[in-house]
C-alpha atoms as a PDB file:
ATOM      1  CA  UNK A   1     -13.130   3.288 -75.397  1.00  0.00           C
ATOM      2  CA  UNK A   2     -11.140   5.731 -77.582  1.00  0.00           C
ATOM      3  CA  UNK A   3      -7.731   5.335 -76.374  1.00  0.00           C
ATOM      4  CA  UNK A   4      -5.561   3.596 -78.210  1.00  0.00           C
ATOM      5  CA  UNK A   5      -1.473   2.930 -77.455  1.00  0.00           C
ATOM      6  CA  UNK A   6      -0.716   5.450 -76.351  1.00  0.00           C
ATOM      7  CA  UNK A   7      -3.606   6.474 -73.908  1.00  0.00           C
ATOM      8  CA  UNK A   8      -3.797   2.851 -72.503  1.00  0.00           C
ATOM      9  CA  UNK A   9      -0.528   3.147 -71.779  1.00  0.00           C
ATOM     10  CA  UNK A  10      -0.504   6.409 -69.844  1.00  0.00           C
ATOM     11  CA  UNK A  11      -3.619   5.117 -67.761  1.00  0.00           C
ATOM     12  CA  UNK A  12      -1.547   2.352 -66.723  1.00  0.00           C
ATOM     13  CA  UNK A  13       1.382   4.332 -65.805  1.00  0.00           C
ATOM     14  CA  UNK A  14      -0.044   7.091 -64.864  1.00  0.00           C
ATOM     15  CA  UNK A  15      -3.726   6.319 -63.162  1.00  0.00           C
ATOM     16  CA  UNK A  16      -2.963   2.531 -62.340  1.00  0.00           C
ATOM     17  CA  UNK A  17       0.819   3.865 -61.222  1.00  0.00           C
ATOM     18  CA  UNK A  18       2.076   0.062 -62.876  1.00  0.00           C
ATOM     19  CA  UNK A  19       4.396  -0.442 -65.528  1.00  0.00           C
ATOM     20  CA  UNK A  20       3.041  -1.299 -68.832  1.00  0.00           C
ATOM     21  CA  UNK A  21       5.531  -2.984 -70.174  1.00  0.00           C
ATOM     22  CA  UNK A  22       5.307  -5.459 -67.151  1.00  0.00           C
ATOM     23  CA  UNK A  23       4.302  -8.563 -69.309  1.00  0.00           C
ATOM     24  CA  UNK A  24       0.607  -8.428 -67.520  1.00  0.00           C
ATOM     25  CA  UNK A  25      -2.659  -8.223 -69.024  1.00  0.00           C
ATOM     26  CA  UNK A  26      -4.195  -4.689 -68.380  1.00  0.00           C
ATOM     27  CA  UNK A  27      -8.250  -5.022 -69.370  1.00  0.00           C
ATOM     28  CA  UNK A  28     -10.149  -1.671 -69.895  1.00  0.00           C
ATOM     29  CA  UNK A  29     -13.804  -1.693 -69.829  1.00  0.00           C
ATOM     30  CA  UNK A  30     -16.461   0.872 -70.877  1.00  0.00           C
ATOM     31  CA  UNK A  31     -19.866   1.628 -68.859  1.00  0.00           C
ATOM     32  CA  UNK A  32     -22.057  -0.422 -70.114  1.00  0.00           C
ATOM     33  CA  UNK A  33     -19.497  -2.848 -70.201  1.00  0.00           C
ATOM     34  CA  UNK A  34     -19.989  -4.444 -73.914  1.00  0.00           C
ATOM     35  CA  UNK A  35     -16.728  -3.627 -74.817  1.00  0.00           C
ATOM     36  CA  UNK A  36     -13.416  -3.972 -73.392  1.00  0.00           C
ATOM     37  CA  UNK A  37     -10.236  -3.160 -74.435  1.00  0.00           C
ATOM     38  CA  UNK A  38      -6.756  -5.490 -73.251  1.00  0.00           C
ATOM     39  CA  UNK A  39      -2.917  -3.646 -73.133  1.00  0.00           C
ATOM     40  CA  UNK A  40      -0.235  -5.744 -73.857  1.00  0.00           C
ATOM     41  CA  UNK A  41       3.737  -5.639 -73.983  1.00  0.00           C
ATOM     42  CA  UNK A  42       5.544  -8.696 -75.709  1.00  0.00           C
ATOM     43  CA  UNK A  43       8.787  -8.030 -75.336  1.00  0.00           C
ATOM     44  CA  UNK A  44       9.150  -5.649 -77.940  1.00  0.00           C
ATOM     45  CA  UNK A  45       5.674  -4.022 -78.692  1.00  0.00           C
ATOM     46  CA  UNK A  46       2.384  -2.849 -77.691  1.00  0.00           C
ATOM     47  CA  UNK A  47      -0.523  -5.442 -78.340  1.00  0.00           C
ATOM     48  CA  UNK A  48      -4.210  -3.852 -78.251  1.00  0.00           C
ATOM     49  CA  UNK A  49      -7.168  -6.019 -78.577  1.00  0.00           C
ATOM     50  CA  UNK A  50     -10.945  -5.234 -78.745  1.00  0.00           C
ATOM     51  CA  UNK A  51     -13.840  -7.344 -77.856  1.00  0.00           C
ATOM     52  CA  UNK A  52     -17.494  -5.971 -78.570  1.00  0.00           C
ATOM     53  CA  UNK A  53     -20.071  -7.790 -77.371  1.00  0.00           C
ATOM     54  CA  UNK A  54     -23.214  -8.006 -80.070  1.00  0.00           C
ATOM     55  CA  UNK A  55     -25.693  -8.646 -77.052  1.00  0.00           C
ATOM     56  CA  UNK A  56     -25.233  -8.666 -73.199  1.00  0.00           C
ATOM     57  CA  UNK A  57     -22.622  -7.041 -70.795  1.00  0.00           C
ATOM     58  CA  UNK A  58     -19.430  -8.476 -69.330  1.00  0.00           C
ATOM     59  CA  UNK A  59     -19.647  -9.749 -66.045  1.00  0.00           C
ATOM     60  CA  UNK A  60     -17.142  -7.270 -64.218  1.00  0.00           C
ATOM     61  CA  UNK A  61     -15.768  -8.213 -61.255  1.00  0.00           C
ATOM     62  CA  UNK A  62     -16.527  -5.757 -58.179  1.00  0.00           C
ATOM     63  CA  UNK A  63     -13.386  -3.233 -57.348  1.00  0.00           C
ATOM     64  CA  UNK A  64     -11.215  -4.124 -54.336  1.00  0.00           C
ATOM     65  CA  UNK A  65      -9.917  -1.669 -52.117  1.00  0.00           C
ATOM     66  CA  UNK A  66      -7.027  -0.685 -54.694  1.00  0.00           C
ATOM     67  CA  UNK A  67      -9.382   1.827 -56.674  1.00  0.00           C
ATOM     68  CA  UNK A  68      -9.756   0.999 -59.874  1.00  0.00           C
ATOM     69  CA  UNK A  69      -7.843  -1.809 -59.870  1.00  0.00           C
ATOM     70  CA  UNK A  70      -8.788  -5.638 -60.277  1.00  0.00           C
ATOM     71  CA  UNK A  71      -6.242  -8.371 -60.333  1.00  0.00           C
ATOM     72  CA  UNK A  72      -7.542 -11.453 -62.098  1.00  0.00           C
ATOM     73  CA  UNK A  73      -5.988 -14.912 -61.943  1.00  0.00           C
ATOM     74  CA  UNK A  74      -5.784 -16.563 -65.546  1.00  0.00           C
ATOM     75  CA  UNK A  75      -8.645 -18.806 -65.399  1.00  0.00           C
ATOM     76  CA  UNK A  76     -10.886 -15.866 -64.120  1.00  0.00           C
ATOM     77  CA  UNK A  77      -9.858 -13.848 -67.314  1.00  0.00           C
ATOM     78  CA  UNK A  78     -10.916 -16.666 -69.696  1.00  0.00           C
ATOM     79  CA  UNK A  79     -14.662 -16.937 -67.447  1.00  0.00           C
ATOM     80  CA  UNK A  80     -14.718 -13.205 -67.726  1.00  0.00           C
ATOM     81  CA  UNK A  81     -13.908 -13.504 -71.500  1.00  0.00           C
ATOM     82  CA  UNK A  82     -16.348 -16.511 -72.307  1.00  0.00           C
ATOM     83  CA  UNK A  83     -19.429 -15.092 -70.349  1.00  0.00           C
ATOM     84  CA  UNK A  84     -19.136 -16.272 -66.896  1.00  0.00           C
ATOM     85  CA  UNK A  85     -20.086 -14.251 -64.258  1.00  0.00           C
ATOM     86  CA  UNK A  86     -17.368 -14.248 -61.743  1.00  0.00           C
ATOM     87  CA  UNK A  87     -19.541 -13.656 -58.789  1.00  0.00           C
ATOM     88  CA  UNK A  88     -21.741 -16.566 -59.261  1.00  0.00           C
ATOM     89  CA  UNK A  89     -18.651 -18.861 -58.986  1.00  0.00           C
ATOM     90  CA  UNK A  90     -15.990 -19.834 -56.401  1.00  0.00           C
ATOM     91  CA  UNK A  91     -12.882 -21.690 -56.686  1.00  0.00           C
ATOM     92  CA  UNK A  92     -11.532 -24.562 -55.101  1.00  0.00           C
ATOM     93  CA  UNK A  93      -9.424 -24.373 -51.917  1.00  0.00           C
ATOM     94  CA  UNK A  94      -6.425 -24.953 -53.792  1.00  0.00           C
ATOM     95  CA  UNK A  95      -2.265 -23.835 -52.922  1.00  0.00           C
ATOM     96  CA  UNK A  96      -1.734 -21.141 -55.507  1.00  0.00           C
ATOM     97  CA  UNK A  97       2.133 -19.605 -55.511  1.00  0.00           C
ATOM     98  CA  UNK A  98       2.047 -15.877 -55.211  1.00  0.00           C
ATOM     99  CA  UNK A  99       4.694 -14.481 -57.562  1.00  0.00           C
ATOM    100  CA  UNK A 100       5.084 -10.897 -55.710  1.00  0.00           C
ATOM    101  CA  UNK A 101       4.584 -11.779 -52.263  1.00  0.00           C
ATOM    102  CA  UNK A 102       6.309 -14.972 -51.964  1.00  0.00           C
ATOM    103  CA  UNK A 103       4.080 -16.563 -50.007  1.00  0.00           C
ATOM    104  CA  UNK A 104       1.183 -19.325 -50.068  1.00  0.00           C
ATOM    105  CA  UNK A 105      -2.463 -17.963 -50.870  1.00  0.00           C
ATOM    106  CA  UNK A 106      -5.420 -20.372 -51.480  1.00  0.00           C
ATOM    107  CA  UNK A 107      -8.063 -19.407 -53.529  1.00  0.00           C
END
Protein backbone atom coordinates (compact mmCIF):
# COMPACT_ATOMS: atom_id res chain seq x y z
CA UNK A 1 0.00 0.00 0.00
CA UNK A 2 2.88 2.36 -0.92
CA UNK A 3 2.12 3.29 -4.36
CA UNK A 4 0.87 6.32 -4.96
CA UNK A 5 -0.05 8.04 -8.69
CA UNK A 6 2.09 7.03 -10.29
CA UNK A 7 2.51 3.27 -9.28
CA UNK A 8 -1.35 2.76 -9.29
CA UNK A 9 -1.31 3.87 -12.46
CA UNK A 10 1.34 1.63 -13.98
CA UNK A 11 -0.38 -1.48 -12.24
CA UNK A 12 -3.36 -0.64 -14.09
CA UNK A 13 -1.74 -0.22 -17.34
CA UNK A 14 0.72 -2.32 -17.05
CA UNK A 15 -0.39 -5.54 -14.71
CA UNK A 16 -4.28 -5.02 -15.20
CA UNK A 17 -3.35 -4.17 -19.16
CA UNK A 18 -6.63 -1.36 -18.78
CA UNK A 19 -6.48 2.16 -19.28
CA UNK A 20 -6.43 4.31 -16.30
CA UNK A 21 -7.77 7.09 -17.44
CA UNK A 22 -10.93 5.02 -18.43
CA UNK A 23 -13.35 6.87 -15.99
CA UNK A 24 -13.61 3.39 -13.83
CA UNK A 25 -12.96 2.82 -10.33
CA UNK A 26 -9.68 0.73 -9.92
CA UNK A 27 -9.67 -0.58 -5.94
CA UNK A 28 -6.26 -1.86 -4.59
CA UNK A 29 -6.23 -3.88 -1.54
CA UNK A 30 -3.43 -4.99 0.84
CA UNK A 31 -3.15 -8.63 2.54
CA UNK A 32 -4.77 -8.36 5.36
CA UNK A 33 -7.14 -6.41 3.62
CA UNK A 34 -7.72 -3.32 6.20
CA UNK A 35 -6.76 -0.99 3.80
CA UNK A 36 -7.52 -0.30 0.32
CA UNK A 37 -6.53 2.10 -1.94
CA UNK A 38 -9.16 3.49 -5.12
CA UNK A 39 -7.48 5.09 -8.70
CA UNK A 40 -9.38 7.56 -10.26
CA UNK A 41 -9.32 9.78 -13.55
CA UNK A 42 -11.87 12.80 -13.71
CA UNK A 43 -11.38 14.10 -16.73
CA UNK A 44 -8.42 15.94 -16.06
CA UNK A 45 -6.59 14.34 -13.00
CA UNK A 46 -5.64 11.51 -10.93
CA UNK A 47 -7.93 11.00 -7.74
CA UNK A 48 -6.34 8.61 -4.93
CA UNK A 49 -8.29 7.73 -1.94
CA UNK A 50 -7.42 5.67 1.21
CA UNK A 51 -9.63 3.81 3.51
CA UNK A 52 -8.05 2.14 6.74
CA UNK A 53 -10.06 0.15 8.58
CA UNK A 54 -9.52 0.70 12.65
CA UNK A 55 -10.86 -2.97 13.27
CA UNK A 56 -11.88 -5.86 10.90
CA UNK A 57 -10.98 -6.75 7.21
CA UNK A 58 -12.80 -5.93 3.98
CA UNK A 59 -14.87 -8.47 2.66
CA UNK A 60 -12.99 -9.12 -0.77
CA UNK A 61 -14.69 -10.60 -3.32
CA UNK A 62 -13.09 -14.03 -4.65
CA UNK A 63 -10.93 -13.53 -8.11
CA UNK A 64 -12.61 -14.63 -11.36
CA UNK A 65 -10.83 -16.25 -13.98
CA UNK A 66 -9.27 -12.79 -15.23
CA UNK A 67 -6.29 -12.96 -12.61
CA UNK A 68 -6.26 -10.38 -10.52
CA UNK A 69 -9.01 -8.77 -11.69
CA UNK A 70 -12.59 -8.16 -10.10
CA UNK A 71 -15.27 -6.18 -11.79
CA UNK A 72 -17.77 -4.81 -9.31
CA UNK A 73 -21.18 -3.38 -10.16
CA UNK A 74 -21.85 0.01 -8.21
CA UNK A 75 -24.00 -1.19 -5.53
CA UNK A 76 -21.45 -4.05 -4.76
CA UNK A 77 -18.70 -1.31 -4.29
CA UNK A 78 -20.79 0.65 -1.73
CA UNK A 79 -21.55 -3.15 0.30
CA UNK A 80 -17.87 -3.72 -0.08
CA UNK A 81 -17.21 -0.14 1.23
CA UNK A 82 -19.86 -0.18 4.17
CA UNK A 83 -18.93 -3.73 5.53
CA UNK A 84 -20.96 -6.15 3.68
CA UNK A 85 -19.67 -9.23 2.80
CA UNK A 86 -20.37 -9.82 -0.79
CA UNK A 87 -20.51 -13.53 -0.58
CA UNK A 88 -23.16 -13.73 1.97
CA UNK A 89 -25.51 -11.82 -0.42
CA UNK A 90 -27.16 -12.29 -3.85
CA UNK A 91 -28.94 -10.00 -6.03
CA UNK A 92 -32.15 -9.97 -7.54
CA UNK A 93 -32.83 -11.47 -10.99
CA UNK A 94 -32.97 -8.21 -12.46
CA UNK A 95 -32.19 -6.90 -16.58
CA UNK A 96 -28.93 -5.06 -16.11
CA UNK A 97 -27.52 -3.29 -19.60
CA UNK A 98 -24.00 -4.35 -20.26
CA UNK A 99 -22.10 -1.29 -21.48
CA UNK A 100 -19.12 -3.33 -23.32
CA UNK A 101 -20.84 -6.23 -24.55
CA UNK A 102 -24.04 -4.89 -25.66
CA UNK A 103 -26.04 -7.36 -24.55
CA UNK A 104 -28.63 -8.30 -21.66
CA UNK A 105 -27.04 -9.89 -18.38
CA UNK A 106 -29.15 -10.50 -15.21
CA UNK A 107 -27.64 -10.45 -12.07
Amino acid sequence: MRKGFNGLHGLVRDRLQLEPRSGHLFLFCNQSRNRLKILFWDGNGLWVCAKRLERGRFSWPQEETQGDRVRLTHEELSLLLGGIDLERTRAKNWYRYEEKNLEKTSN
